[in-house]
N, C-alpha and C. Protein backbone atom coordinates (compact mmCIF):
# COMPACT_ATOMS: atom_id res chain seq x y z
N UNK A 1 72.59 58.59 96.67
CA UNK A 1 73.96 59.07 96.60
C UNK A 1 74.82 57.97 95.97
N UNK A 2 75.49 58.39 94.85
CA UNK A 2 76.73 57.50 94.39
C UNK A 2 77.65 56.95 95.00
N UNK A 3 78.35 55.44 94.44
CA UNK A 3 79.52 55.29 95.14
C UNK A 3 80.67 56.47 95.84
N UNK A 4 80.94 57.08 94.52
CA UNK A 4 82.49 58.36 94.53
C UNK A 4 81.47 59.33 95.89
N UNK A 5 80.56 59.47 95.69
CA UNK A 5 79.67 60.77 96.65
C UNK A 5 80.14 60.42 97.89
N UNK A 6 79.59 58.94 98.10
CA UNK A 6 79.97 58.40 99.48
C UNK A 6 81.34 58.43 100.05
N UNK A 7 82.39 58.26 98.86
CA UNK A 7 83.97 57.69 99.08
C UNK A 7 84.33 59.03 99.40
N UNK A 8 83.80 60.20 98.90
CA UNK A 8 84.70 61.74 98.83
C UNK A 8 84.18 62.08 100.28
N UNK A 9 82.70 62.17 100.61
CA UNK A 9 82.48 62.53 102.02
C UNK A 9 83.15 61.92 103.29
N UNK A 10 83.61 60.14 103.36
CA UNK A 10 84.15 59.85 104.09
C UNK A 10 85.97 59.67 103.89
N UNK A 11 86.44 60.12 102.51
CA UNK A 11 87.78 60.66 103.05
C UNK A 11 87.85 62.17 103.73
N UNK A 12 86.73 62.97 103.24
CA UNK A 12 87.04 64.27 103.63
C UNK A 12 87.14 64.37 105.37
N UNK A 13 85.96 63.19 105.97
CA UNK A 13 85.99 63.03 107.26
C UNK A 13 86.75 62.77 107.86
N UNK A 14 87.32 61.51 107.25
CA UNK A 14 88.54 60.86 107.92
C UNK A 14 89.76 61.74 107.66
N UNK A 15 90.29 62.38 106.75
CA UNK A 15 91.44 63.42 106.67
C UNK A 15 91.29 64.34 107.66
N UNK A 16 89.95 64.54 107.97
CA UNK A 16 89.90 66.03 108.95
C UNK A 16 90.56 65.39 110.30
N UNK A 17 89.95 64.43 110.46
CA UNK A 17 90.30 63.96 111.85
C UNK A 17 91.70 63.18 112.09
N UNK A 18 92.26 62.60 111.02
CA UNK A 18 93.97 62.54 111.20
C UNK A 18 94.12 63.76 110.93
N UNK A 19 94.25 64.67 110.41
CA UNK A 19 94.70 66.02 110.74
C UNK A 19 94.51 66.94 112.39
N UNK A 20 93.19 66.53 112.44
CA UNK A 20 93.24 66.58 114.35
C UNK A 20 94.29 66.19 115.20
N UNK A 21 94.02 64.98 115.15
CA UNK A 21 94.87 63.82 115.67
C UNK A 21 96.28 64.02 115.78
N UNK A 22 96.54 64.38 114.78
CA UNK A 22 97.87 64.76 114.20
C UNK A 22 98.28 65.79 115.10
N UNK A 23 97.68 66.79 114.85
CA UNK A 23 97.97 68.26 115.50
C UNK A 23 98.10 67.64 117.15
N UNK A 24 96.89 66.89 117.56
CA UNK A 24 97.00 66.58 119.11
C UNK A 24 98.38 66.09 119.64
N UNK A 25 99.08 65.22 118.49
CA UNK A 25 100.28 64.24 118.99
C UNK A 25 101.26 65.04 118.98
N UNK A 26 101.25 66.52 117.88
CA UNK A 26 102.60 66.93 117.92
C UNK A 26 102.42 67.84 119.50
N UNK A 27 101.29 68.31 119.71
CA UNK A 27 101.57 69.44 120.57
C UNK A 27 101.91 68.20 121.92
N UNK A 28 101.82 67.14 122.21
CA UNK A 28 101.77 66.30 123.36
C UNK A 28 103.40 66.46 123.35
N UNK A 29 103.92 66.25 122.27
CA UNK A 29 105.41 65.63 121.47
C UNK A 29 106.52 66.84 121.82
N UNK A 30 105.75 68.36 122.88
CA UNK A 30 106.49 69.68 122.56
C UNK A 30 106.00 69.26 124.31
N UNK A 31 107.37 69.91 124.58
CA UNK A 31 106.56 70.99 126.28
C UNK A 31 106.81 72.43 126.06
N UNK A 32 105.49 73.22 125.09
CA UNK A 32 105.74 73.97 125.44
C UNK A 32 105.04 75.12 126.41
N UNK A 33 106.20 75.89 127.34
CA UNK A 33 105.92 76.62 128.28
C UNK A 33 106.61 78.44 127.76
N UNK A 34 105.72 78.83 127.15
CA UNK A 34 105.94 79.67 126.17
C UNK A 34 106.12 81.14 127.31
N UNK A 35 106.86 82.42 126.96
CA UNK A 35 107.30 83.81 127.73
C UNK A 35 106.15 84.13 127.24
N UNK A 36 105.43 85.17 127.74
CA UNK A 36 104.28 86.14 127.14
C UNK A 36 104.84 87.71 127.34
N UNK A 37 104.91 88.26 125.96
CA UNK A 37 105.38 89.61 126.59
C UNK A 37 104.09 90.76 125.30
N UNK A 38 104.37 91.91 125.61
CA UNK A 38 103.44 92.61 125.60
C UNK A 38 103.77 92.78 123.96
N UNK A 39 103.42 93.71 123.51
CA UNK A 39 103.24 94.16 121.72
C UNK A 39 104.74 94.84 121.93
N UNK A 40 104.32 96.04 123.14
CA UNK A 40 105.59 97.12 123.60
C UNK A 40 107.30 96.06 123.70
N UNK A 41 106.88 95.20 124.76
CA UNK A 41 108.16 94.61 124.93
C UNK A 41 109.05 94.49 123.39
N UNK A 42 108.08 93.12 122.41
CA UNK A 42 108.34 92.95 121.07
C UNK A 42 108.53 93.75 120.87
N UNK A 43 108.02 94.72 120.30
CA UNK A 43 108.61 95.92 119.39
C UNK A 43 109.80 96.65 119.77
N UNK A 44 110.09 96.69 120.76
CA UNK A 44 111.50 97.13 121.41
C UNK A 44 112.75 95.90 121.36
N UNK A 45 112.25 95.14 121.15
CA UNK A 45 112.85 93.44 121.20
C UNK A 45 113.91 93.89 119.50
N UNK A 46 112.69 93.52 119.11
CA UNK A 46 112.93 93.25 117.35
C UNK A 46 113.38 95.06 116.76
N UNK A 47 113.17 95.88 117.29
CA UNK A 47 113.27 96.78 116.52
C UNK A 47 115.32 97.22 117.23
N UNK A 48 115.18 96.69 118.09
CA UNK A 48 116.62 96.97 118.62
C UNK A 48 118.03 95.67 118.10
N UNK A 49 117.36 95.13 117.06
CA UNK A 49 117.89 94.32 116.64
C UNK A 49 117.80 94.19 114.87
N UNK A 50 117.18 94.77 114.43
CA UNK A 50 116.96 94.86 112.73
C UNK A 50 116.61 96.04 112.74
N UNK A 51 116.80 96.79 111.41
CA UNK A 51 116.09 97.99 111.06
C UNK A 51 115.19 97.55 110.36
N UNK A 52 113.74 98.11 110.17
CA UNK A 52 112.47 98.17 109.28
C UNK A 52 112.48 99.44 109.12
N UNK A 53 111.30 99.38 107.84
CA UNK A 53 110.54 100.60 107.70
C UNK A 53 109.68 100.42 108.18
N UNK A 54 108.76 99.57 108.40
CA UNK A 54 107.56 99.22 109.61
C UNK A 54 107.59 98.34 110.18
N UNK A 55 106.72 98.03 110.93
CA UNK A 55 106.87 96.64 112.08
C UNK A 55 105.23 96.97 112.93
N UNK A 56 104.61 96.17 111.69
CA UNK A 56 103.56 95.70 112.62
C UNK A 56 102.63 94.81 113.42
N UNK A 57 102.29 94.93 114.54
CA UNK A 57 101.96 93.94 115.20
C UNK A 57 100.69 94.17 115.71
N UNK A 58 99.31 93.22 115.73
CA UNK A 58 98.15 92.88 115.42
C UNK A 58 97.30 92.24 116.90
N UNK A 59 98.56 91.89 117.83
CA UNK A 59 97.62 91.57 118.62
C UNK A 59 98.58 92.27 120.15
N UNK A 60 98.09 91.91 121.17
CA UNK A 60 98.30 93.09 122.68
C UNK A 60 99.84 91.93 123.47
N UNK A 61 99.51 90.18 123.03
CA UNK A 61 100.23 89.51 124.09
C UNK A 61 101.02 88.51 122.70
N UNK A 62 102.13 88.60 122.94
CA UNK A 62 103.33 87.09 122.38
C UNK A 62 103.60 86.14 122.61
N UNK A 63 103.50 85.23 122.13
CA UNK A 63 103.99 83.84 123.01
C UNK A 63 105.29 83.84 122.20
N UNK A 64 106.50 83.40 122.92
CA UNK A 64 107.54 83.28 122.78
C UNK A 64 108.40 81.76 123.51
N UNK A 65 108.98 80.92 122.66
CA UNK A 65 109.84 79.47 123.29
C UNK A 65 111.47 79.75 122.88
N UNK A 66 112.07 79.02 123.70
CA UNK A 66 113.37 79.17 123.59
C UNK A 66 113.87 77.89 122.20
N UNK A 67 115.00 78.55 122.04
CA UNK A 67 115.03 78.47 120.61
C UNK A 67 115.49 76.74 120.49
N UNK A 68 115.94 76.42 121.23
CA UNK A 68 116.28 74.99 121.42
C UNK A 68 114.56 73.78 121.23
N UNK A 69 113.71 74.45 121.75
CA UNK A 69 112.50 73.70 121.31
C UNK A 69 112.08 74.20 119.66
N UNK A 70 112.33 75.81 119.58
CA UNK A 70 111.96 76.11 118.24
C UNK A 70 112.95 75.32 117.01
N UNK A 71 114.00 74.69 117.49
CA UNK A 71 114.53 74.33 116.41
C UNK A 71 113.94 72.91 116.42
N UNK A 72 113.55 72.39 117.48
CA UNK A 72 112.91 70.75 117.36
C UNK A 72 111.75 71.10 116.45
N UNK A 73 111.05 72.01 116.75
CA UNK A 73 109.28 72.43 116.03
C UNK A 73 109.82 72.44 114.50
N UNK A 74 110.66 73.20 114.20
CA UNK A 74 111.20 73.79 112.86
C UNK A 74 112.12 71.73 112.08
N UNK A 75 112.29 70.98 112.80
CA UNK A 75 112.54 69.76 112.30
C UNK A 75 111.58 68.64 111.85
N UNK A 76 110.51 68.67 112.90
CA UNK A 76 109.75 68.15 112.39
C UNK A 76 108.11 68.69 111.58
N UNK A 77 108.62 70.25 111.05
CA UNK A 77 107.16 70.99 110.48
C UNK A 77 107.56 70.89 109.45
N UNK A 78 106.66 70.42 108.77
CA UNK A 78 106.37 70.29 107.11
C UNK A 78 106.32 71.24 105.90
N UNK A 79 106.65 72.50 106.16
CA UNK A 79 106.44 73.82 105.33
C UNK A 79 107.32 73.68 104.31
N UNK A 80 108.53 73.26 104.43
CA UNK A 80 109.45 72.49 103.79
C UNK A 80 109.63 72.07 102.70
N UNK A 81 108.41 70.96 102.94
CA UNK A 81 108.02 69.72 101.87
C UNK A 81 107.42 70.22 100.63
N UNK A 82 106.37 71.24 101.05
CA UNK A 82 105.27 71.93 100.36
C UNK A 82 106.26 72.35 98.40
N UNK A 83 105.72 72.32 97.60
CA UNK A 83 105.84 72.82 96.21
C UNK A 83 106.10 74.08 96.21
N UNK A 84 107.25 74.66 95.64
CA UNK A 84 107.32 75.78 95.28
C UNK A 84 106.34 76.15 93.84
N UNK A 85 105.49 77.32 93.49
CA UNK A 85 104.94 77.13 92.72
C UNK A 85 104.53 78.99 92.69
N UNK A 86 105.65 79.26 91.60
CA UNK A 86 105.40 80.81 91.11
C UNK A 86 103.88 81.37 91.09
N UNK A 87 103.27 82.43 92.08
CA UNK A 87 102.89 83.02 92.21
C UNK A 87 101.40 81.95 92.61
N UNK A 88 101.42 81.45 93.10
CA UNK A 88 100.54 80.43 93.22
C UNK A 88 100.46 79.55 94.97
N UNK A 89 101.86 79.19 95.33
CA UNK A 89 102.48 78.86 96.76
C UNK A 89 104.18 79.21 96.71
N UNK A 90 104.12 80.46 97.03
CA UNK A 90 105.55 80.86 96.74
C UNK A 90 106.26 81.34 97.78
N UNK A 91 107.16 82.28 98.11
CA UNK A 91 107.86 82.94 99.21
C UNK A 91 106.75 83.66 100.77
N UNK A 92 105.85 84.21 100.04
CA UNK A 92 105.15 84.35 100.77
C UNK A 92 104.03 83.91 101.56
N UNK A 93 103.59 82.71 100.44
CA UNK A 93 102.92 81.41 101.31
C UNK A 93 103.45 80.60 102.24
N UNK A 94 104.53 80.58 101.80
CA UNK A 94 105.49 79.61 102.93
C UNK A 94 105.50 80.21 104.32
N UNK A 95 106.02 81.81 104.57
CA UNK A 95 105.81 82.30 105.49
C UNK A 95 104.42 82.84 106.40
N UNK A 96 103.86 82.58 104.98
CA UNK A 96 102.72 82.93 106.06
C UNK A 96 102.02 81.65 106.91
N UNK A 97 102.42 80.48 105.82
CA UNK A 97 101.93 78.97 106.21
C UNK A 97 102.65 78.85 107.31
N UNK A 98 103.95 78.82 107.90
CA UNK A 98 104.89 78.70 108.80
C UNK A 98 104.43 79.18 110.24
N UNK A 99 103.93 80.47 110.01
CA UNK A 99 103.49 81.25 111.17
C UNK A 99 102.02 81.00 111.43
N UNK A 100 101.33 80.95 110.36
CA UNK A 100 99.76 80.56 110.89
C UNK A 100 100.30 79.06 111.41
N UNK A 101 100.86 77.93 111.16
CA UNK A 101 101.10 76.80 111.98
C UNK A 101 101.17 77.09 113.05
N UNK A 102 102.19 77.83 113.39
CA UNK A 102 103.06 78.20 114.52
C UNK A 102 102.13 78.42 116.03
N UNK A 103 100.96 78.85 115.39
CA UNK A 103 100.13 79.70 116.32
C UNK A 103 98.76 78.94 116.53
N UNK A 104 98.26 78.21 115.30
CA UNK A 104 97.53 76.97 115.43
C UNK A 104 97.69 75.85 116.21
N UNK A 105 99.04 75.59 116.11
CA UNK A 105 99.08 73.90 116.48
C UNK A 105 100.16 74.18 118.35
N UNK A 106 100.82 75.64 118.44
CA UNK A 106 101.83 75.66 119.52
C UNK A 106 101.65 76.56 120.62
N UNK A 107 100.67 77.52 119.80
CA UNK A 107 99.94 78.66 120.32
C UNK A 107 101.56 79.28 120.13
N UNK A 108 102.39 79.40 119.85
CA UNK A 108 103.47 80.34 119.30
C UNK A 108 104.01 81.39 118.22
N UNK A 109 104.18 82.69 118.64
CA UNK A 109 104.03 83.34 117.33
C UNK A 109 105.45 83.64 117.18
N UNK A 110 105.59 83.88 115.61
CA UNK A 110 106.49 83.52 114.75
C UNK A 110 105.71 84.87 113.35
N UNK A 111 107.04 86.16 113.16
CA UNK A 111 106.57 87.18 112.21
C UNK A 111 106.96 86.82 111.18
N UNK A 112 106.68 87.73 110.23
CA UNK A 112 106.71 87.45 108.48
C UNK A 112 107.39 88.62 108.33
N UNK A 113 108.68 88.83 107.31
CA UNK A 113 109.21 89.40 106.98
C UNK A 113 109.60 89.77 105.35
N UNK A 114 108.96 91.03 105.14
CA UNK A 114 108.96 91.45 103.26
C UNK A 114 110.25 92.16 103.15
N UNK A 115 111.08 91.94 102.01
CA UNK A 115 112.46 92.73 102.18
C UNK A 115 112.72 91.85 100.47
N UNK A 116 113.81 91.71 100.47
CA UNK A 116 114.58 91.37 99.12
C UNK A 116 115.79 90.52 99.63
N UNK A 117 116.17 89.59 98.46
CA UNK A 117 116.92 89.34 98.61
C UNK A 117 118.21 89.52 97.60
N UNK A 118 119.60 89.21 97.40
CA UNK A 118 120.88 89.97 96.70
C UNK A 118 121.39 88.89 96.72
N UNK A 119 122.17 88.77 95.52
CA UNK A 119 123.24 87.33 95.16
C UNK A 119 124.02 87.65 96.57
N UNK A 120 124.57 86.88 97.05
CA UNK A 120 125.52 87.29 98.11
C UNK A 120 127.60 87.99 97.18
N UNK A 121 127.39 87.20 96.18
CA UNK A 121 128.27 86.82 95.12
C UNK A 121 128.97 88.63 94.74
N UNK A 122 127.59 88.43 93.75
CA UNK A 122 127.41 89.54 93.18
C UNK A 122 126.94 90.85 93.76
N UNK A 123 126.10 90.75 94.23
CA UNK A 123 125.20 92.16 95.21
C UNK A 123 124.10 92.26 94.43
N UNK A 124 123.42 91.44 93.01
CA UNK A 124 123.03 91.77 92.65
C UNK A 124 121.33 91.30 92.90
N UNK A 125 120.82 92.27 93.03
CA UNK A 125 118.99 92.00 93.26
C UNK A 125 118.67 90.33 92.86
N UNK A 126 118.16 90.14 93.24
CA UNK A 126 117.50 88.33 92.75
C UNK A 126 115.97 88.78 92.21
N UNK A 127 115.39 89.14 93.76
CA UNK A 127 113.91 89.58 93.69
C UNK A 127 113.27 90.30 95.17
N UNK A 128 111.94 90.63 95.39
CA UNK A 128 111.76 90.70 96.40
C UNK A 128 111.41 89.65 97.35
N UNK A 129 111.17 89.28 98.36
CA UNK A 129 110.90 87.80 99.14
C UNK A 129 110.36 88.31 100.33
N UNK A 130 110.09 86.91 101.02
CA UNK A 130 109.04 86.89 102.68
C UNK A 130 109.94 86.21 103.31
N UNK A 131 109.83 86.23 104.21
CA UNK A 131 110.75 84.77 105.31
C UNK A 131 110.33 85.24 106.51
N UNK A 132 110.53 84.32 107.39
CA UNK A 132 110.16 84.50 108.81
C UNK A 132 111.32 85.00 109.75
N UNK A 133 110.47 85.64 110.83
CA UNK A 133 111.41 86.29 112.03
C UNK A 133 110.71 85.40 113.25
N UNK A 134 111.55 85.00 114.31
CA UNK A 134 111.47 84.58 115.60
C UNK A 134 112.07 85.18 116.34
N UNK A 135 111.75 85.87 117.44
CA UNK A 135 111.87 85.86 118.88
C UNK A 135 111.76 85.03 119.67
N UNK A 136 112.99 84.60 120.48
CA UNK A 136 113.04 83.68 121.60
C UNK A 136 112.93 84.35 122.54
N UNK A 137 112.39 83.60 124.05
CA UNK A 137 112.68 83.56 125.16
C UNK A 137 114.12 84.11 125.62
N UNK A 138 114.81 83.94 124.87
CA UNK A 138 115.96 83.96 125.58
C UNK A 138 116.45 85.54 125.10
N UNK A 139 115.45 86.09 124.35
CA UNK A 139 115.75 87.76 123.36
C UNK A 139 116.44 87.62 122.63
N UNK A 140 116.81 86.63 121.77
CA UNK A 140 117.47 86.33 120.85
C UNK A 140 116.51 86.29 119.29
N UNK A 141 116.75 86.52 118.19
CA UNK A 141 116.11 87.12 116.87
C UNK A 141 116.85 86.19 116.06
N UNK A 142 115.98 85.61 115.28
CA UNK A 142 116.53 84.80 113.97
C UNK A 142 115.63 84.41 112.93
N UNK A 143 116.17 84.90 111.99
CA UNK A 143 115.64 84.83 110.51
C UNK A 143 115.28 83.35 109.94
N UNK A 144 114.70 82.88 109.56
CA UNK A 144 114.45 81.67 109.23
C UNK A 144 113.44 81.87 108.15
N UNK A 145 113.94 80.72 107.25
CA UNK A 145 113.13 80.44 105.64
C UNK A 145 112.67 79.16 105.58
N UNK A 146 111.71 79.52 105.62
CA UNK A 146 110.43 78.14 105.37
C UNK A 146 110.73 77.60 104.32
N UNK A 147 110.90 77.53 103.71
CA UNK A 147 110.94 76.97 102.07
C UNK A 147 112.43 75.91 102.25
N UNK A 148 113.65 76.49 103.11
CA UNK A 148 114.51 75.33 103.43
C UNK A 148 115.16 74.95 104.41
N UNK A 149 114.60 75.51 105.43
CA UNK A 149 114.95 75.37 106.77
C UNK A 149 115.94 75.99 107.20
N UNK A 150 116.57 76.86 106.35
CA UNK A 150 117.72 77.66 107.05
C UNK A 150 117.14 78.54 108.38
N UNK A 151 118.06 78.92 109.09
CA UNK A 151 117.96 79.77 110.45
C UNK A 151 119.09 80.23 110.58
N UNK A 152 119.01 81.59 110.61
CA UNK A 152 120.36 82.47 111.63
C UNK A 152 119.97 83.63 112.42
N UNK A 153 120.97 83.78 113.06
CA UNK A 153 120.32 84.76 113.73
C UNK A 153 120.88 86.36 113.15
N UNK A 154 119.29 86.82 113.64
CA UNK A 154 118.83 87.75 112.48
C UNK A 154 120.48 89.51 113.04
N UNK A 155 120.49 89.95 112.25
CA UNK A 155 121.19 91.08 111.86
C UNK A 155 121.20 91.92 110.42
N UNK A 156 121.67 93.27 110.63
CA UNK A 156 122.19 93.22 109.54
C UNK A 156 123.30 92.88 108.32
N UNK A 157 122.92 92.59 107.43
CA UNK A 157 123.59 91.93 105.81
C UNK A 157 123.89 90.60 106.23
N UNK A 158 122.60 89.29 106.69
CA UNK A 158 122.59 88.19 107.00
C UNK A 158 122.88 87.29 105.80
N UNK A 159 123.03 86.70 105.82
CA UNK A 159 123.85 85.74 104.33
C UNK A 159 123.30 83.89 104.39
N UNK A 160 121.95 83.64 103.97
CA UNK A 160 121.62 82.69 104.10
C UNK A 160 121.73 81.53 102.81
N UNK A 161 122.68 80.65 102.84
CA UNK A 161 122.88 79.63 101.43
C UNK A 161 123.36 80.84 100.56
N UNK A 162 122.91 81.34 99.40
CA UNK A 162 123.30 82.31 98.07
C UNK A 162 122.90 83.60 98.16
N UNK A 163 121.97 83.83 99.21
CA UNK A 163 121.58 85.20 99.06
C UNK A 163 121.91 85.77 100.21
N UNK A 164 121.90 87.19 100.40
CA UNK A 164 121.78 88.32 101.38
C UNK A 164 120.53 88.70 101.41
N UNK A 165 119.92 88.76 102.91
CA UNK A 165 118.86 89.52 103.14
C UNK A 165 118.60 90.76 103.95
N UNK A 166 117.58 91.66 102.68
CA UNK A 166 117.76 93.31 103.29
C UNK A 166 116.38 93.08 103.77
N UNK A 167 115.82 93.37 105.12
CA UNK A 167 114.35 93.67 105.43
C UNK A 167 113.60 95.12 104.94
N UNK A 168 112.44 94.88 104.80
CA UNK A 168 111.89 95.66 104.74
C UNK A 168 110.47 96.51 106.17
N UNK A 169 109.45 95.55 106.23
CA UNK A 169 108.75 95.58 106.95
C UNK A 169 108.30 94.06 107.75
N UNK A 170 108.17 94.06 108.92
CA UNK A 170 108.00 92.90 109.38
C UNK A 170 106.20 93.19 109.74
N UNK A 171 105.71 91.51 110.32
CA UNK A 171 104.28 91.61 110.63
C UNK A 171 104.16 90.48 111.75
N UNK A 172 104.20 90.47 112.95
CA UNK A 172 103.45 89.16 113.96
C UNK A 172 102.03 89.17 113.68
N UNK A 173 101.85 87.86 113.72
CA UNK A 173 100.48 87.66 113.82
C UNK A 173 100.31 86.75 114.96
């Protein structure tokens, strides 16, 4: 085996395991003591609070944190940082990256939301987009975009930085 053979197998090792590591310190770094509520609860949660055309959800139990820890999680998660990169890591990678974290590293779930967004300005279409939905503990709903950390809480004709967002269909995972 070559020098580079040797050097690539033991960064790949060593990255895996600060990436472990990593994950171990943030979840130490959280207390979280997450609500569990049913698919039924959620869906009555979120649907009494946004309109969709669908809303689906994939598994029977939710973990849910109050939003005061979700905004610490949402300060120090990296989804952020990541490259925007047309059709490649874009609106919808972000959200989906956001929420598979969410549930990896906190055991917390966190939905994905397909809809569009509108100049706020103008009214006029931009494009279609993803962003995330949270449910708190506390039954409180807020829209949040991975890509820049905005958060509000979710309604209709929400107005985040330049755009307006119309939902379409949401998804927990």
């Amino acid at each position: 085996m070559n020098n580079q053979i040797k050097v690539n197998k033991i960064a790949r090792v060593f990255g895996s395991k600060l990436c472990q590591i990593g994950i171990k310190m943030l979840q130490s770094a959280f207390h979280i003591d997450p609500k569990i509520v049913t698919n039924l609860e959620l869906q009555a949660q979120v649907k009494a609070k946004i309109s969709l055309n669908s809303l689906t959800l994939v598994d029977g139990k939710y973990y849910l944190e109050n939003w005061e820890i979700w905004k610490q999680i949402i300060e120090t998660d990296w989804t952020d940082q990541k490259k925007y990169l047309t059709d490649r890591y874009d609106c919808d990678n972000f959200a989906y990256s956001f929420a598979a974290r969410m549930s990896e590293i906190y055991g917390l779930n966190a939905g994905i939301i397909q809809g569009w967004v509108y100049d706020k300005d103008t009214g006029k279409q931009i494009s279609g987009h993803f962003w995330n939905v949270i449910l708190t503990k506390e039954g409180k709903l807020y829209f949040y975009e991975p890509m820049n950390d905005n958060y509000i809480e979710a309604r209709t004709n929400v107005v985040m930085g330049k755009w307006r967002y119309q939902c379409a269909t949401a998804r927990f995972i």
